[in-house]
C-alpha atoms as a PDB file:
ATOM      1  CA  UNK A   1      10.443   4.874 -18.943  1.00  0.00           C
ATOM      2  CA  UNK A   2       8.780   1.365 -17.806  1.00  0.00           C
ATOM      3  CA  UNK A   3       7.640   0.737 -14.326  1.00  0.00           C
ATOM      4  CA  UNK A   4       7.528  -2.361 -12.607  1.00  0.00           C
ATOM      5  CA  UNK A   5       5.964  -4.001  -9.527  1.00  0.00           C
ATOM      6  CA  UNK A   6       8.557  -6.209  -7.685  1.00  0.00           C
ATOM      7  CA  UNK A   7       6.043  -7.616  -5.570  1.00  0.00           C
ATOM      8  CA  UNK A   8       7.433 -10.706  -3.713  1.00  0.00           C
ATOM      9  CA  UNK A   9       4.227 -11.694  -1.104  1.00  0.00           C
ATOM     10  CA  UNK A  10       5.908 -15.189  -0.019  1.00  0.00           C
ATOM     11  CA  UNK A  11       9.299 -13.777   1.379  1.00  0.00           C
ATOM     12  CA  UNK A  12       9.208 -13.822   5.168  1.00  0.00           C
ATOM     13  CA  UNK A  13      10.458 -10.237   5.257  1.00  0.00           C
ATOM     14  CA  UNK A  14       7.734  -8.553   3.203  1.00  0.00           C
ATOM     15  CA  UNK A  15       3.946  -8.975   5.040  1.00  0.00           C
ATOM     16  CA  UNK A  16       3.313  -6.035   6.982  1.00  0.00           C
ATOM     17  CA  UNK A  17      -0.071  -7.222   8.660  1.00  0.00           C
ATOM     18  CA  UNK A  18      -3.722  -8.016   7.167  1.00  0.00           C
ATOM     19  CA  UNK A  19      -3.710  -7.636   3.803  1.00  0.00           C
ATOM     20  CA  UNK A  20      -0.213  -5.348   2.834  1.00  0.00           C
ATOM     21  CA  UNK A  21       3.349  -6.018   1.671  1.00  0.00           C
ATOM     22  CA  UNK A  22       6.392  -4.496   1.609  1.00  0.00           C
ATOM     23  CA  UNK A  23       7.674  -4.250  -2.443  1.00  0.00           C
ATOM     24  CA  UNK A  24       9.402  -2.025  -4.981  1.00  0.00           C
ATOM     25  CA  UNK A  25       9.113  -0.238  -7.660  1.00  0.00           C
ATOM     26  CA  UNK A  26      11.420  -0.448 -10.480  1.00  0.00           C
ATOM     27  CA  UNK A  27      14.316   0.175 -11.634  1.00  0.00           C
ATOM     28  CA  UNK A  28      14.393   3.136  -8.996  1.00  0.00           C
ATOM     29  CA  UNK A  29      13.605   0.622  -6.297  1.00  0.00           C
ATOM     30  CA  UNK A  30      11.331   2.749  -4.576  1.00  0.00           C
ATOM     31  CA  UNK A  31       9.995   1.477  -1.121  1.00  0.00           C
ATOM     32  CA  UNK A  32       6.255   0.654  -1.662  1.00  0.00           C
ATOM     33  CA  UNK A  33       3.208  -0.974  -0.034  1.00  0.00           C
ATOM     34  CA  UNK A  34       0.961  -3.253  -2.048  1.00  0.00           C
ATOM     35  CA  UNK A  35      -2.482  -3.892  -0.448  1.00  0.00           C
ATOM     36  CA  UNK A  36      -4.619  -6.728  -1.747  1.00  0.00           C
ATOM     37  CA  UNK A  37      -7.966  -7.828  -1.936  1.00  0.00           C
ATOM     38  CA  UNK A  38      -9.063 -11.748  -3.399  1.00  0.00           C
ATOM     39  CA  UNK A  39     -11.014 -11.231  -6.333  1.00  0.00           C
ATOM     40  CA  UNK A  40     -12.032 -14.196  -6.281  1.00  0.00           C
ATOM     41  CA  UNK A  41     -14.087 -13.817  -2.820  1.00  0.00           C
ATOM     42  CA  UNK A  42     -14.178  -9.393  -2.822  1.00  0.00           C
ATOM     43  CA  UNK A  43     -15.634  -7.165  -5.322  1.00  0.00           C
ATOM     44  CA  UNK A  44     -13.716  -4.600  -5.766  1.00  0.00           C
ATOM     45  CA  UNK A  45     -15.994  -2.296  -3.758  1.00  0.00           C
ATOM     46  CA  UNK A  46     -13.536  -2.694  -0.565  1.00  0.00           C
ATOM     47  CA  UNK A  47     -10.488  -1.351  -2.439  1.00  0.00           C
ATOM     48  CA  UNK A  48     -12.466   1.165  -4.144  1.00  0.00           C
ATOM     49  CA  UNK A  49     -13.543   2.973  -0.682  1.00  0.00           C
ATOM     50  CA  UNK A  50     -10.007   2.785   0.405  1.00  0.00           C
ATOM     51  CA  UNK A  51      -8.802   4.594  -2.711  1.00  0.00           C
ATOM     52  CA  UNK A  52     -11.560   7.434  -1.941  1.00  0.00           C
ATOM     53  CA  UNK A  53     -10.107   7.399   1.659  1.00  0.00           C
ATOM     54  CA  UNK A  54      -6.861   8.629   0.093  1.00  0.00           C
ATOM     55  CA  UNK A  55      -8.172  10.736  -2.756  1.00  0.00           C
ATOM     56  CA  UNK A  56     -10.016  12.676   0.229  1.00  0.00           C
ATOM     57  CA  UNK A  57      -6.723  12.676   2.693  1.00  0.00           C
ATOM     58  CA  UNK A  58      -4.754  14.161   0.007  1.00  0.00           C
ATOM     59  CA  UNK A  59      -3.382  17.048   1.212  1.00  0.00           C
ATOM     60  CA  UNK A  60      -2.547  15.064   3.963  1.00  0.00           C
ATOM     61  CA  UNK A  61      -0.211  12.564   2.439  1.00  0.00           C
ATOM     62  CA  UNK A  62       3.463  11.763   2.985  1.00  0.00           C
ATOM     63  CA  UNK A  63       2.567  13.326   6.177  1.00  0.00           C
ATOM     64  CA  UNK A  64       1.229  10.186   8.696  1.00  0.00           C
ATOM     65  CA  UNK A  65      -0.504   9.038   5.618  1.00  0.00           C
ATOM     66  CA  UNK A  66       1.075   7.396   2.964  1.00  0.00           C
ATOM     67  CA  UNK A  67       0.602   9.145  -0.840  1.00  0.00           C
ATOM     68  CA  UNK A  68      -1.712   6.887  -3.087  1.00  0.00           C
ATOM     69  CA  UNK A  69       0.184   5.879  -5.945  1.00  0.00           C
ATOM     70  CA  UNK A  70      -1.813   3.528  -8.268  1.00  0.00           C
ATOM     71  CA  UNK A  71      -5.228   0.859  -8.298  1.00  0.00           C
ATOM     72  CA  UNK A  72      -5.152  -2.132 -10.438  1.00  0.00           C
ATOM     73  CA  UNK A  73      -4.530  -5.689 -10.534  1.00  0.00           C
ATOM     74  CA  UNK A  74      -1.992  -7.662  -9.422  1.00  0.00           C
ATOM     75  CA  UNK A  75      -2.639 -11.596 -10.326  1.00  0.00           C
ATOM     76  CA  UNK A  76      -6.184 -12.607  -8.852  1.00  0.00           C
ATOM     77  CA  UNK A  77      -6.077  -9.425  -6.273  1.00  0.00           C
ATOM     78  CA  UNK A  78      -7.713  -6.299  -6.647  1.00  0.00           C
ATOM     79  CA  UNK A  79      -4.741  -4.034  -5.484  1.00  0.00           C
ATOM     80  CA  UNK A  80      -3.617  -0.553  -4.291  1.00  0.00           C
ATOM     81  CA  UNK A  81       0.027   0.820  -4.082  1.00  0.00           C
ATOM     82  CA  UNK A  82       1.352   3.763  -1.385  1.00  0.00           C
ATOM     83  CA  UNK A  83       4.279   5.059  -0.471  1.00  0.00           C
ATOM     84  CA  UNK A  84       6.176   2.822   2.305  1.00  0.00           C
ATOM     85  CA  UNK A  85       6.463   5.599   5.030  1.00  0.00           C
ATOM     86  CA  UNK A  86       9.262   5.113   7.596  1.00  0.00           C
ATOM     87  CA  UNK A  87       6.626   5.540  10.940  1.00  0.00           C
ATOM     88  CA  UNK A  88       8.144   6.823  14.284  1.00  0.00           C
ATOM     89  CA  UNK A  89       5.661   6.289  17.057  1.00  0.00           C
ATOM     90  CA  UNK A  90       5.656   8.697  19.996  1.00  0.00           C
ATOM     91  CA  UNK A  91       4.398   7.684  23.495  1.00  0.00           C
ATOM     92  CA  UNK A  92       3.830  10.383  25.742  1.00  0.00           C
ATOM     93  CA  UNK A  93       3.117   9.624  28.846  1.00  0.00           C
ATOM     94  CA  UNK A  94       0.530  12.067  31.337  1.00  0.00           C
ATOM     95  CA  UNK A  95       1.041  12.056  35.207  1.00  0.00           C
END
């Protein structure tokens, strides 16, 4: 089965801060973040040492953290892809 990237960076709806956007992954649709680095002006050195982040959080992921799903290229970018997570912040308040 074939897997693609629908990984629109200029809608409105899809930047979620710095350098990540919301996209999908075909034909399941599957919620995904894309995060991108100009290879044009970054080695891929940055990207890399978030990928090792992951890799080492492992155990962690789906949990706070999203899962690490592939590195690679996307256009000009050097490029990562996780798991949208659906985050619920807590405030708790101390008297």
């Amino acid at each position: 089965m074939d897997v693609f990237l629908d990984f629109k960076p200029w809608l409105r709806k899809n930047p979620r801060g710095g350098r990540a956007w919301s996209a999908h992954l075909s034909p399941e649709k599957t919620p995904v973040i894309v995060k991108c680095w100009d290879a044009y002006k970054n080695s891929e050195d940055p990207c890399n040492m978030e990928v090792g982040a992951y890799v080492t959080l492992q155990e962690l992921s789906g949990v706070g953290i999203p899962k690490f799903i592939v590195v690679g290229r996307v256009g000009f970018c050097h490029a990562i892809v996780l798991q949208d997570l659906d985050v619920t912040f807590l405030y708790i308040f101390i008297c």
